[in-house]
Protein backbone atom coordinates (compact mmCIF):
# COMPACT_ATOMS: atom_id res chain seq x y z
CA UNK A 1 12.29 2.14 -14.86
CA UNK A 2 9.94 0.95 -12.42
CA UNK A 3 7.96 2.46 -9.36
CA UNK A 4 7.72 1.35 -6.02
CA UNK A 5 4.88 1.68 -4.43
CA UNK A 6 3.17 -0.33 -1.77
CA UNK A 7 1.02 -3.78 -1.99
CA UNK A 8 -2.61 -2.85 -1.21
CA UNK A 9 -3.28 -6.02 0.96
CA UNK A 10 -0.41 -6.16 2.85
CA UNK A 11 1.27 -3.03 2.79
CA UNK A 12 4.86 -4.54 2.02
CA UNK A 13 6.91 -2.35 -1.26
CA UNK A 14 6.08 -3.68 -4.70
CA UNK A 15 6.92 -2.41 -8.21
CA UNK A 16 4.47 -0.98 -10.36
CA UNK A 17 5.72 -3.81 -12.63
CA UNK A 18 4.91 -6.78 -10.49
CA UNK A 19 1.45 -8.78 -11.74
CA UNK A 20 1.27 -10.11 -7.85
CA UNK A 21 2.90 -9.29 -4.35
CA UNK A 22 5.94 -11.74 -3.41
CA UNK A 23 4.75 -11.38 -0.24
CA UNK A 24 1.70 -11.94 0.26
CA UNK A 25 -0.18 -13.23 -3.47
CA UNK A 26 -2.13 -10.65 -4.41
CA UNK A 27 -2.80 -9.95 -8.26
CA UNK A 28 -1.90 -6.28 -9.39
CA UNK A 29 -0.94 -5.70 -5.94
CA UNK A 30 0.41 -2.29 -6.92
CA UNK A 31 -1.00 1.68 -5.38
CA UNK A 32 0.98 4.77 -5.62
CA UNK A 33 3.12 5.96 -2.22
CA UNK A 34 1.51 8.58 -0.54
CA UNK A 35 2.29 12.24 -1.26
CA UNK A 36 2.02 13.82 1.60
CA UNK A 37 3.77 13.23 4.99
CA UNK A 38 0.93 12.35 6.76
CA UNK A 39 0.12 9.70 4.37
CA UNK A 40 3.84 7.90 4.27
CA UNK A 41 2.76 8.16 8.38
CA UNK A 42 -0.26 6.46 8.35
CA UNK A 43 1.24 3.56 5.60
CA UNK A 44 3.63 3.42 7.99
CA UNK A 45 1.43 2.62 11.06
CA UNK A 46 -0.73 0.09 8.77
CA UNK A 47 2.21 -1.89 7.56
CA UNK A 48 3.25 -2.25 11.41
CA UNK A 49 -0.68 -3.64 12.03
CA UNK A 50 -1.29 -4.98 8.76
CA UNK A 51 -3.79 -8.31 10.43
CA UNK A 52 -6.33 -7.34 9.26
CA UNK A 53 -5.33 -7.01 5.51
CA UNK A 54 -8.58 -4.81 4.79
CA UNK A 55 -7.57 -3.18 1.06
CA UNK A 56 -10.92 -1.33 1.59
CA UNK A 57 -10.25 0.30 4.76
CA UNK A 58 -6.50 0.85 3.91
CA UNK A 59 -7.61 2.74 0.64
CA UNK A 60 -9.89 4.67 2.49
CA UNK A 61 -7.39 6.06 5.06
CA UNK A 62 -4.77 6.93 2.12
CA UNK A 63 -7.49 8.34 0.00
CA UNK A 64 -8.40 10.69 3.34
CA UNK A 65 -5.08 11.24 3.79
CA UNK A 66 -3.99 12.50 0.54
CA UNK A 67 -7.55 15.38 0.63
């Protein structure tokens, strides 16, 4: 059964199934949800203000998230 997760350039859902993001292109756009409340909040405010489409600094804010 697959996972949804969330596109690590543009923030939209994906499955952990999908070789690239319908929305936006990306290859093995796949990244695990968040655990933690706090994290589903800040993937929450970065999908809302996703221009910049930064995979580094969104990676960096879930990773600081989650310690």
């Amino acid at each position: 059964m697959p996972i949804v997760g969330y596109c690590k350039c543009c923030v939209a859902e994906v499955s952990d199934e999908a070789a690239i993001c319908f929305h936006c292109g990306q290859p093995e756009p796949y990244r695990k949800r968040p655990k933690s409340e706090l994290g589903e909040r800040i993937l929450r405010i970065l999908k809302d203000s996703r221009s910049s489409g930064d995979t580094k600094d969104l990676e960096r804010v879930l990773n600081h998230a989650e310690s």
